[in-house]
N, C-alpha and C. Protein backbone atom coordinates (compact mmCIF):
# COMPACT_ATOMS: atom_id res chain seq x y z
N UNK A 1 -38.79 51.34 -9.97
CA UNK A 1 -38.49 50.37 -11.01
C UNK A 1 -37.00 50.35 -11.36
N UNK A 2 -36.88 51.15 -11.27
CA UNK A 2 -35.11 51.08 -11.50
C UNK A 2 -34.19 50.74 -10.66
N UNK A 3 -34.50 50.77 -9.33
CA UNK A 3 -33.85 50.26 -8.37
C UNK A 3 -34.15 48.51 -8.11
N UNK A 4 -35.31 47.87 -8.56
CA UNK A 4 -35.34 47.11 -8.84
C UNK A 4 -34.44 46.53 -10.19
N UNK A 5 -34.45 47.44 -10.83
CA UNK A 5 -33.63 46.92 -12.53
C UNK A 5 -31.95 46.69 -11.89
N UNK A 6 -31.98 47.81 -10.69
CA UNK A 6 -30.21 47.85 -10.82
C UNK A 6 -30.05 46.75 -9.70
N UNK A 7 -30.82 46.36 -9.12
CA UNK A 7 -30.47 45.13 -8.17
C UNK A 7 -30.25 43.85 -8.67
N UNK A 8 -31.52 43.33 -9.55
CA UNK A 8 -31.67 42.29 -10.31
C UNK A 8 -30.06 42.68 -11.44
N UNK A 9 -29.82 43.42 -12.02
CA UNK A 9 -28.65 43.20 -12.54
C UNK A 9 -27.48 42.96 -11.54
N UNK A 10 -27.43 43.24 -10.67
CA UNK A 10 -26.36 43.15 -9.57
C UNK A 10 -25.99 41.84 -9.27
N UNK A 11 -27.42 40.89 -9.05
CA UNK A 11 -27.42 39.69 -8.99
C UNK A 11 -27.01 39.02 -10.04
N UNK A 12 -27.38 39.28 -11.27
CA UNK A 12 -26.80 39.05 -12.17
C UNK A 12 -25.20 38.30 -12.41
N UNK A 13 -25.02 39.98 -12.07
CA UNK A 13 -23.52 40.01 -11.91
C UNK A 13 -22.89 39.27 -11.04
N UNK A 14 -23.65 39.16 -9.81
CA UNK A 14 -22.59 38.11 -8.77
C UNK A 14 -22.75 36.59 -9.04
N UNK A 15 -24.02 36.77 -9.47
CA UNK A 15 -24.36 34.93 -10.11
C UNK A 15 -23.16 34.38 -11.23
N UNK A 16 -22.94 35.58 -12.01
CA UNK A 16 -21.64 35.13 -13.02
C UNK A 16 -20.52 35.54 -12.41
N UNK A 17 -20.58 36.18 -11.70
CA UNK A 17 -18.56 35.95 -10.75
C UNK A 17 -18.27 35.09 -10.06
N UNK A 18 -19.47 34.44 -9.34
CA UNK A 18 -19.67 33.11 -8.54
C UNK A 18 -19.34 31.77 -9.32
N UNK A 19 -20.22 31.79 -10.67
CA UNK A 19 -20.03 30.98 -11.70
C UNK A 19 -18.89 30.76 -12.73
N UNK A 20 -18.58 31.99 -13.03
CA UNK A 20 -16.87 32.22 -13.44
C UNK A 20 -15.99 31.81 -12.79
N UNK A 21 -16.04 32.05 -11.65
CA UNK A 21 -14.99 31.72 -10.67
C UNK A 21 -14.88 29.88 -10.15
N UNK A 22 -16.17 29.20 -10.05
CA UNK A 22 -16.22 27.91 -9.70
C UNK A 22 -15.60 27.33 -10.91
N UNK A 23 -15.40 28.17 -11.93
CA UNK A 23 -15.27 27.66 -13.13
C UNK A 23 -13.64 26.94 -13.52
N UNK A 24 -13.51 29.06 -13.45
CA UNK A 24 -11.57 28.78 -13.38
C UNK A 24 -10.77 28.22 -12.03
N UNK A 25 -11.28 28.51 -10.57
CA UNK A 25 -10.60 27.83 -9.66
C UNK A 25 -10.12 26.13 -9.74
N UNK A 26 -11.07 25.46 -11.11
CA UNK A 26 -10.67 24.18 -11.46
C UNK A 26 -9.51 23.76 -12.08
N UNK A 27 -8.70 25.11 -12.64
CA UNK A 27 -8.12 24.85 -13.72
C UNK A 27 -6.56 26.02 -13.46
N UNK A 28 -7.22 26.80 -12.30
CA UNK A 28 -6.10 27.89 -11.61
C UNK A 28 -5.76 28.47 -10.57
N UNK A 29 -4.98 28.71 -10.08
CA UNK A 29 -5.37 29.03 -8.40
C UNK A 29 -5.76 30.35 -7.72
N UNK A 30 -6.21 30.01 -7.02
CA UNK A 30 -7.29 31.04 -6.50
C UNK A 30 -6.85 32.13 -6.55
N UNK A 31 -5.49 32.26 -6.08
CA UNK A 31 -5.17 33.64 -5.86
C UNK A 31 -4.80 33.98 -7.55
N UNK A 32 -4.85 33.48 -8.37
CA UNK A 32 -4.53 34.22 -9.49
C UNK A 32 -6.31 34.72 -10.08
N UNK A 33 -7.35 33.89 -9.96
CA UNK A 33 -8.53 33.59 -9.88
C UNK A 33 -9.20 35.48 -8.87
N UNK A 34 -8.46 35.56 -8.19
CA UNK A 34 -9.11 36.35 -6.72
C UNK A 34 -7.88 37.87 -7.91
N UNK A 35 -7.20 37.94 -8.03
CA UNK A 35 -6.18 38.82 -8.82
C UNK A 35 -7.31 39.14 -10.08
N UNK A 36 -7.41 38.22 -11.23
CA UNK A 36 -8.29 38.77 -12.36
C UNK A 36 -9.83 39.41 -11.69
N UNK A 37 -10.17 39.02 -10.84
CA UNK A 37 -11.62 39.42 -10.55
C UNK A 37 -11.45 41.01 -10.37
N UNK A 38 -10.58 41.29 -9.36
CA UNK A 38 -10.02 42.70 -8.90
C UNK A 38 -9.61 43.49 -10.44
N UNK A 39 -8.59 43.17 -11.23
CA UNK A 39 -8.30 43.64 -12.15
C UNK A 39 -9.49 44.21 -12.68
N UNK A 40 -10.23 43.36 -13.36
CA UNK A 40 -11.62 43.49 -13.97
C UNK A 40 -12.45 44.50 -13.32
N UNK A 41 -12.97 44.38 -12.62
CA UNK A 41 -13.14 45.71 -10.75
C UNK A 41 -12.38 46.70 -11.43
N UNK A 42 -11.48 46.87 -11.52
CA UNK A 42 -10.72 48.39 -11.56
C UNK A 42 -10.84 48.50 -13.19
N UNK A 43 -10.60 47.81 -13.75
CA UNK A 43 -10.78 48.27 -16.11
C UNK A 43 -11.96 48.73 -15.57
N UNK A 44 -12.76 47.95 -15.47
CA UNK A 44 -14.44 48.27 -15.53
C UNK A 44 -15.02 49.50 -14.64
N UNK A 45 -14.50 49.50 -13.22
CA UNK A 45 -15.17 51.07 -12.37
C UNK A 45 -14.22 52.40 -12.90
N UNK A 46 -12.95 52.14 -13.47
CA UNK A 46 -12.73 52.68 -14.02
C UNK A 46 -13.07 53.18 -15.01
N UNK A 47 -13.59 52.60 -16.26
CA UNK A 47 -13.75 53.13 -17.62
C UNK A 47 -15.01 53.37 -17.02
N UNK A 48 -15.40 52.96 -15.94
CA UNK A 48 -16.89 53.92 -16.15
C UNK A 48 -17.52 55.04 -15.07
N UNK A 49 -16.76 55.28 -13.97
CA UNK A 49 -16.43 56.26 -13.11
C UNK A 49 -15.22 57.45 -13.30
N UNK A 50 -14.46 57.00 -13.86
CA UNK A 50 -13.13 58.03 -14.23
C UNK A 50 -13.81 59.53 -14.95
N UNK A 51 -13.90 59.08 -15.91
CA UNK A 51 -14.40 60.16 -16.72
C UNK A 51 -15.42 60.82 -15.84
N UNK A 52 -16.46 60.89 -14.82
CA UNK A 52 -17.44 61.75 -14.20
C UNK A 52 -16.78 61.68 -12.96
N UNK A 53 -15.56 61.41 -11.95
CA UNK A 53 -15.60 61.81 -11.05
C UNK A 53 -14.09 62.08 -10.93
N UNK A 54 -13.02 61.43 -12.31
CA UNK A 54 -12.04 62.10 -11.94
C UNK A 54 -11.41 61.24 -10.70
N UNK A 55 -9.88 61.95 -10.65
CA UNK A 55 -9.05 61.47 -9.05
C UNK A 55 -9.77 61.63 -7.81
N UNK A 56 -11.05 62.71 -7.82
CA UNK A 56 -12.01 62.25 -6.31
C UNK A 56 -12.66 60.95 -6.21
N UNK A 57 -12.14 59.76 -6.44
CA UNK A 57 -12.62 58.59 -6.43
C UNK A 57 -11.46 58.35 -5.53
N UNK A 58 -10.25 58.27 -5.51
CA UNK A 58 -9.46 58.28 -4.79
C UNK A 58 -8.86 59.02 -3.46
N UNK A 59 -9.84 59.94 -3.24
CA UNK A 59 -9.84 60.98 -2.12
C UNK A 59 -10.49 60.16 -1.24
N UNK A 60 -10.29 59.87 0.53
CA UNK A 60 -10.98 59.37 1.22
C UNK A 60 -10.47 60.15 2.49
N UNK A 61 -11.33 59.96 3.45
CA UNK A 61 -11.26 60.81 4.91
C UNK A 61 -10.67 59.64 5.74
N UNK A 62 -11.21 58.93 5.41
CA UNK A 62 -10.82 57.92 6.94
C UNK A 62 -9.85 56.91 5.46
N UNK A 63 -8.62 56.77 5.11
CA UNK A 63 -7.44 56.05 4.19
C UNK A 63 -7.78 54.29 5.41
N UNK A 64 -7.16 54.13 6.51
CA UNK A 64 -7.09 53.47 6.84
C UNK A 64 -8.60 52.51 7.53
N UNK A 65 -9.41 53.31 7.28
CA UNK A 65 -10.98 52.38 7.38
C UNK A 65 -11.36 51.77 5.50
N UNK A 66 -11.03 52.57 4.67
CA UNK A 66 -10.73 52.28 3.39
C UNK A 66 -9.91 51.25 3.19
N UNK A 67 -8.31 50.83 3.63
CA UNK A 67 -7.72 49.63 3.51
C UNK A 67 -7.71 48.91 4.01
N UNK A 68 -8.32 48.29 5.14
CA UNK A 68 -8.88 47.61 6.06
C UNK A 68 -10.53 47.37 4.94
N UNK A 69 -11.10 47.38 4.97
CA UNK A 69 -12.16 47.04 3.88
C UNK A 69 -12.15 46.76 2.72
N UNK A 70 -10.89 47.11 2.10
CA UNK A 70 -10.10 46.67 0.78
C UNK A 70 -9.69 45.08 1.10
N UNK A 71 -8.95 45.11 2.33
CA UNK A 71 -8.50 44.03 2.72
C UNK A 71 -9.28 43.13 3.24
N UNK A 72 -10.22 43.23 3.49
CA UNK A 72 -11.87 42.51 4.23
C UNK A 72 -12.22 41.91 2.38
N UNK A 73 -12.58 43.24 1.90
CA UNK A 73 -12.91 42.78 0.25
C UNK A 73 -12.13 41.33 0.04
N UNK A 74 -10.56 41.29 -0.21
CA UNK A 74 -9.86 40.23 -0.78
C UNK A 74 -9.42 39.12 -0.09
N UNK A 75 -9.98 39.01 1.13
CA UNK A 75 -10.10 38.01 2.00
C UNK A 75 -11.14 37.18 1.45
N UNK A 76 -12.45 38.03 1.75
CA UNK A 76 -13.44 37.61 1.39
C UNK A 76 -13.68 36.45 0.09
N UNK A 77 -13.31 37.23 -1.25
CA UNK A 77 -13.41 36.75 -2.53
C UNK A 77 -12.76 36.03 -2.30
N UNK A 78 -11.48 35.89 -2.09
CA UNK A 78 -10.51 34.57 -1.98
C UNK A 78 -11.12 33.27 -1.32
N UNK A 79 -11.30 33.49 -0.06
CA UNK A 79 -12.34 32.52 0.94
C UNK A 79 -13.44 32.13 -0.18
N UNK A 80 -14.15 32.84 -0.56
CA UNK A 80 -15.11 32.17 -1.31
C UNK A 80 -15.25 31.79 -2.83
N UNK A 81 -13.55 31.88 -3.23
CA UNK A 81 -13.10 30.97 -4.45
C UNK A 81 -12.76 30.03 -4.09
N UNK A 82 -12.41 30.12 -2.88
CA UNK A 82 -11.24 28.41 -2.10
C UNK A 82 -12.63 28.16 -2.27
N UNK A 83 -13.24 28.04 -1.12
CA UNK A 83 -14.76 26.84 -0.97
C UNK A 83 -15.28 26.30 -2.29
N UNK A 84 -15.57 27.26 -3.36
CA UNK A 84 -15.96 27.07 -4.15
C UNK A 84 -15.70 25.83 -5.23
N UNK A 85 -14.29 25.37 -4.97
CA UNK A 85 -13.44 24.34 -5.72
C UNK A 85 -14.54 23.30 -4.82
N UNK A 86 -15.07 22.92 -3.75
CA UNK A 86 -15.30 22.27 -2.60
C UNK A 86 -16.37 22.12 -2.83
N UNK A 87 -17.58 22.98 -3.20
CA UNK A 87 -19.05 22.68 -2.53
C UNK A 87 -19.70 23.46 -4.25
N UNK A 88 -20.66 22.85 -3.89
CA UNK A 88 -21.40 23.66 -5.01
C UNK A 88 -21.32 24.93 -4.84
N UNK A 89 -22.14 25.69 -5.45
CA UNK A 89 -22.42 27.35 -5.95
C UNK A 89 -24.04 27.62 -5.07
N UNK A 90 -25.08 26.53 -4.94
CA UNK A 90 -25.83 26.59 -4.57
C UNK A 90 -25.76 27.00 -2.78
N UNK A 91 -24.70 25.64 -2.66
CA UNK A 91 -24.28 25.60 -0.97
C UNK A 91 -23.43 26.98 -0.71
N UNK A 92 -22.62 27.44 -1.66
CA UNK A 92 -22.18 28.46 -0.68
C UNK A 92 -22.80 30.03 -0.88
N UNK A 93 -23.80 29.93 -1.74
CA UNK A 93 -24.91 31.07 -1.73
C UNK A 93 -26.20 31.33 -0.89
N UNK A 94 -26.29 29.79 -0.67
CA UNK A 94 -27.39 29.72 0.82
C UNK A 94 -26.87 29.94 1.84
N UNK A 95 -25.21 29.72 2.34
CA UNK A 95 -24.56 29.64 3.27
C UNK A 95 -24.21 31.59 4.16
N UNK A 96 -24.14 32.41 2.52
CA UNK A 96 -24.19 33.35 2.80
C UNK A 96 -25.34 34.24 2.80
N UNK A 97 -26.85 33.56 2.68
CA UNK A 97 -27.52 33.77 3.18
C UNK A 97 -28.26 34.08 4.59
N UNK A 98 -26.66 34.11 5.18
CA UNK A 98 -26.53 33.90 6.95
C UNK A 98 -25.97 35.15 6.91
N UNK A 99 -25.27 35.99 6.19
CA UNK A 99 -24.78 37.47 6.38
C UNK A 99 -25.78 38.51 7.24
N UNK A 100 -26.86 38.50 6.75
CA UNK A 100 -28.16 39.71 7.28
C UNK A 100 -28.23 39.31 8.97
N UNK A 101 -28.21 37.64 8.98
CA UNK A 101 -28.58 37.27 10.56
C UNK A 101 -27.42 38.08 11.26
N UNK A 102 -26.19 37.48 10.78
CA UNK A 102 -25.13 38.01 11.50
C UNK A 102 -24.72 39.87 11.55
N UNK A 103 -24.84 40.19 10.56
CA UNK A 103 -25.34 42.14 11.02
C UNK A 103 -26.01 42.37 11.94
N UNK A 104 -27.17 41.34 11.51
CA UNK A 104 -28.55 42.17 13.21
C UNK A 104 -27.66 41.34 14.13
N UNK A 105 -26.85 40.47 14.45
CA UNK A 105 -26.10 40.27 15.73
C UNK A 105 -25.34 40.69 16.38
N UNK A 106 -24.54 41.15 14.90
CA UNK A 106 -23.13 42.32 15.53
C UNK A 106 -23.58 44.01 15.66
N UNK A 107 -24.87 44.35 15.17
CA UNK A 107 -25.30 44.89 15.13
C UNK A 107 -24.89 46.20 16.61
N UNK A 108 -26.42 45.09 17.36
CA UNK A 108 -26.08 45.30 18.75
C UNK A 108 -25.04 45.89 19.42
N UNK A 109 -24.10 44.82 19.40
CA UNK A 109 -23.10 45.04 20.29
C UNK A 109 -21.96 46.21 19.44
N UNK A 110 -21.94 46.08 18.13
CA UNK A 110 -20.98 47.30 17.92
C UNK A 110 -22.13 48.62 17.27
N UNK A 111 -22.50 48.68 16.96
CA UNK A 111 -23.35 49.92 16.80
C UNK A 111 -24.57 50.42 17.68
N UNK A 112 -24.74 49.18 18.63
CA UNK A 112 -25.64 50.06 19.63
C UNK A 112 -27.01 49.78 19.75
N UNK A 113 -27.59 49.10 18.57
CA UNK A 113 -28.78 49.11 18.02
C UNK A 113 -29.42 47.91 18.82
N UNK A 114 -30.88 47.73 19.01
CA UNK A 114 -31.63 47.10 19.67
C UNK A 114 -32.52 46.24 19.02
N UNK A 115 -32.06 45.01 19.09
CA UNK A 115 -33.37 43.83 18.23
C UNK A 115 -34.33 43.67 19.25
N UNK A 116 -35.67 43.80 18.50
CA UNK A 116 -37.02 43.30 19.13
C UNK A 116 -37.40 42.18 19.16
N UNK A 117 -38.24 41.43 19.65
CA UNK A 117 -38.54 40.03 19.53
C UNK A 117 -38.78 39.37 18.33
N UNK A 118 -39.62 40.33 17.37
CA UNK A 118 -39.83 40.03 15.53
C UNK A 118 -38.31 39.84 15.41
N UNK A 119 -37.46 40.84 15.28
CA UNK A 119 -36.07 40.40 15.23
C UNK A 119 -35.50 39.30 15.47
N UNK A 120 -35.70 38.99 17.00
CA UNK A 120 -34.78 37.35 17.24
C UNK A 120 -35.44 36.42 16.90
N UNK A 121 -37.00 36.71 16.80
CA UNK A 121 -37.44 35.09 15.85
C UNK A 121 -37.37 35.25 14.42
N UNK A 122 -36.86 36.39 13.63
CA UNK A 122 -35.96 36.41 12.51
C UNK A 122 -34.79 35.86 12.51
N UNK A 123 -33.86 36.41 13.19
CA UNK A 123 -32.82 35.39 13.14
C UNK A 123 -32.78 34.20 13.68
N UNK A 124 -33.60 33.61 14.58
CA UNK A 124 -33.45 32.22 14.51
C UNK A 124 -34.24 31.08 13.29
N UNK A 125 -35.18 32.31 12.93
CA UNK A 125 -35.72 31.23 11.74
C UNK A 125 -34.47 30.88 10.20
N UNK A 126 -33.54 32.00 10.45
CA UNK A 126 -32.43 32.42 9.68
C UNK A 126 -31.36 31.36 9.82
N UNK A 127 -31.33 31.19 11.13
CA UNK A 127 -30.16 30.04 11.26
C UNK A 127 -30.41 28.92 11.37
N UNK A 128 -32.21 28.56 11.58
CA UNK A 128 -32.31 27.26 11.42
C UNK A 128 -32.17 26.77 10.15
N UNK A 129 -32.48 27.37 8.65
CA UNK A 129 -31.99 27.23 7.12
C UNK A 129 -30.68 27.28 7.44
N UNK A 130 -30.15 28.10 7.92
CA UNK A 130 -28.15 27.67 7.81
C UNK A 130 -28.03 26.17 7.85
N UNK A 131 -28.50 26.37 9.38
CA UNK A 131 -28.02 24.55 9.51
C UNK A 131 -28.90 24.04 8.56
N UNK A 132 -29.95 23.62 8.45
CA UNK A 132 -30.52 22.77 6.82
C UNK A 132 -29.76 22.60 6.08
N UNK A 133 -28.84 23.79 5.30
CA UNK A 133 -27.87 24.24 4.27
C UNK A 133 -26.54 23.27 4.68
N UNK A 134 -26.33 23.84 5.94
CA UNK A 134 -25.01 22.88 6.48
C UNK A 134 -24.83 21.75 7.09
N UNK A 135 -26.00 21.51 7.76
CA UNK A 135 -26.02 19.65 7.73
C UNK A 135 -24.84 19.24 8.61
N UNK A 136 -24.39 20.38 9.80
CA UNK A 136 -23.56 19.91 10.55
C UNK A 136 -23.50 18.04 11.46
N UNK A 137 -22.81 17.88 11.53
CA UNK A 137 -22.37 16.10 12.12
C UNK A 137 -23.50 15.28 10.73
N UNK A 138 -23.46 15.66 9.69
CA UNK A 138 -23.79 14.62 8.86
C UNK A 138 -22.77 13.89 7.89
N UNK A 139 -22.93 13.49 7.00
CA UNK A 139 -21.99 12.65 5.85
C UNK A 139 -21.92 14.01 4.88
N UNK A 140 -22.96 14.86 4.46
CA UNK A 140 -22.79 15.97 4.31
C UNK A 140 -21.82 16.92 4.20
N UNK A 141 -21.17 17.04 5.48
CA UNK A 141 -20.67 18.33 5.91
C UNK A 141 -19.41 18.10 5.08
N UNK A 142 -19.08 19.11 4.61
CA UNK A 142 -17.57 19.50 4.00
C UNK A 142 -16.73 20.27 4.72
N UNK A 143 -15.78 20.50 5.49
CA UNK A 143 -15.19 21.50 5.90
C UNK A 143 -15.11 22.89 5.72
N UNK A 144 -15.03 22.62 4.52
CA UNK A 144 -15.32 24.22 2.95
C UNK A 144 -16.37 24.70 3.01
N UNK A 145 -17.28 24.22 4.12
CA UNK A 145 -18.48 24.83 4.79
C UNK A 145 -18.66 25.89 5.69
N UNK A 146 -17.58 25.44 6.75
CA UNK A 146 -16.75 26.61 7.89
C UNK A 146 -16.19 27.55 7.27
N UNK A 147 -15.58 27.60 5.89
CA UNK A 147 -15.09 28.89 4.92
C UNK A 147 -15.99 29.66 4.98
N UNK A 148 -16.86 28.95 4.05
CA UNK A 148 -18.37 29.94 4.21
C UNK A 148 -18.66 30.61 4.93
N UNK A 149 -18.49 29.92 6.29
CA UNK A 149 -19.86 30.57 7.51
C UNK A 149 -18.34 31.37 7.78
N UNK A 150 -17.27 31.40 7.81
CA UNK A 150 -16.14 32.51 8.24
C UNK A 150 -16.24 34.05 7.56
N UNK A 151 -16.39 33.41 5.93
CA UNK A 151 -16.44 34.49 4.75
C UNK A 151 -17.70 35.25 5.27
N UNK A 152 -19.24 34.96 5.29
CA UNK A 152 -20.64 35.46 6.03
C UNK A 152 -19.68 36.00 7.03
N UNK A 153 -19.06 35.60 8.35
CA UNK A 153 -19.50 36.84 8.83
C UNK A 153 -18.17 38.04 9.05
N UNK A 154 -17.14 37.65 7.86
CA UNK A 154 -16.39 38.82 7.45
C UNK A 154 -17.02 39.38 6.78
N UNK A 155 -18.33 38.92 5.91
CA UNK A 155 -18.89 39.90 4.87
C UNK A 155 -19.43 41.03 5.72
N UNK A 156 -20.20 40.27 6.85
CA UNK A 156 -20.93 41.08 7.86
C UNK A 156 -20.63 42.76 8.37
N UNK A 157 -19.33 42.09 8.96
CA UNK A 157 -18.54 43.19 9.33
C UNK A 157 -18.19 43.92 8.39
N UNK A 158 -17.55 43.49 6.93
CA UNK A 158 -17.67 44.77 6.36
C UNK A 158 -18.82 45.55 6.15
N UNK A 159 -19.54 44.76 6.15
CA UNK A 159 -20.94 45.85 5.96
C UNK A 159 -21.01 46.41 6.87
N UNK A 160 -20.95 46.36 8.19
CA UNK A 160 -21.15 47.11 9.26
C UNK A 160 -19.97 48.29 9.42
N UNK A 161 -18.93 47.76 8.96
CA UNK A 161 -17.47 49.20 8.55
C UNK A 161 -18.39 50.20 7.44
N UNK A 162 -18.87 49.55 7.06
CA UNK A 162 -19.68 50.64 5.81
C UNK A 162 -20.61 51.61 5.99
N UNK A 163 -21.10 51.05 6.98
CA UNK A 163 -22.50 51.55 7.79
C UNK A 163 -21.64 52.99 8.59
């Protein structure tokens, strides 16, 4: 139950950074937009990690797999404040609903791992909703669509740096 409680708040949380952000990117530019989000990130894991773990929050083994994923991080958010001025909140939350397909793809080839047939008719049932979502060669399509599907599968890879 609690792991359910801390997920559903998680969502929460990204539903209002998503929403915050479509908000102010109207009125400021992204990169100042992509700057407060981070700020906020550090007041906040700060005031509430500091005190129980101290400067070992800042200790890491691998520094340069750490800034390289820092830098994946603010790519990311940025990419998906730009779009955001562009497409709804709906479109680019279904869009990154394509992240999981693209892990089990890169999966494979950089970690080794083996999809089964349940697998690939998972991900193709996965990317046939992409396209639904993206509506490629229609009146539809926005460009700020290709952000998306870029941002998915930088998200990807960081997850797979994480792994």
């Amino acid at each position: 139950m609690i792991g359910i409680g801390v997920i559903s708040v998680t969502f929460l949380c990204f539903s209002l950074l998503d929403g915050g952000a479509k908000w102010l990117v109207r009125t400021l530019p992204v990169v100042e937009v992509v700057w407060l989000r981070f700020l906020m990130q550090v007041l906040l894991g700060g005031a509430l990690l500091v005190p129980r773990h101290g400067m070992a929050l800042l200790r890491t083994r691998r520094p340069r797999l750490q800034l390289l994923r820092a830098v994946l991080l603010a790519v990311m958010t940025a990419l998906n404040f730009w779009a955001l001025q562009y497409l709804q909140l709906a479109e680019t939350s279904s869009i990154m609903f394509s992240t999981p397909i693209l892990i089990a793809l890169l999966a494979a080839p950089l970690l080794g791992e083996k999809l089964d047939r349940a697998s690939w008719m998972a991900i193709a049932a996965g990317f046939a909703g992409v396209l639904v979502v993206v509506r490629p060669g229609t009146q539809g399509f926005h460009p700020a669509l290709l952000i998306v599907l870029v941002n998915a599968l930088l998200y990807a890879l960081f997850n797979l740096m994480t792994r």
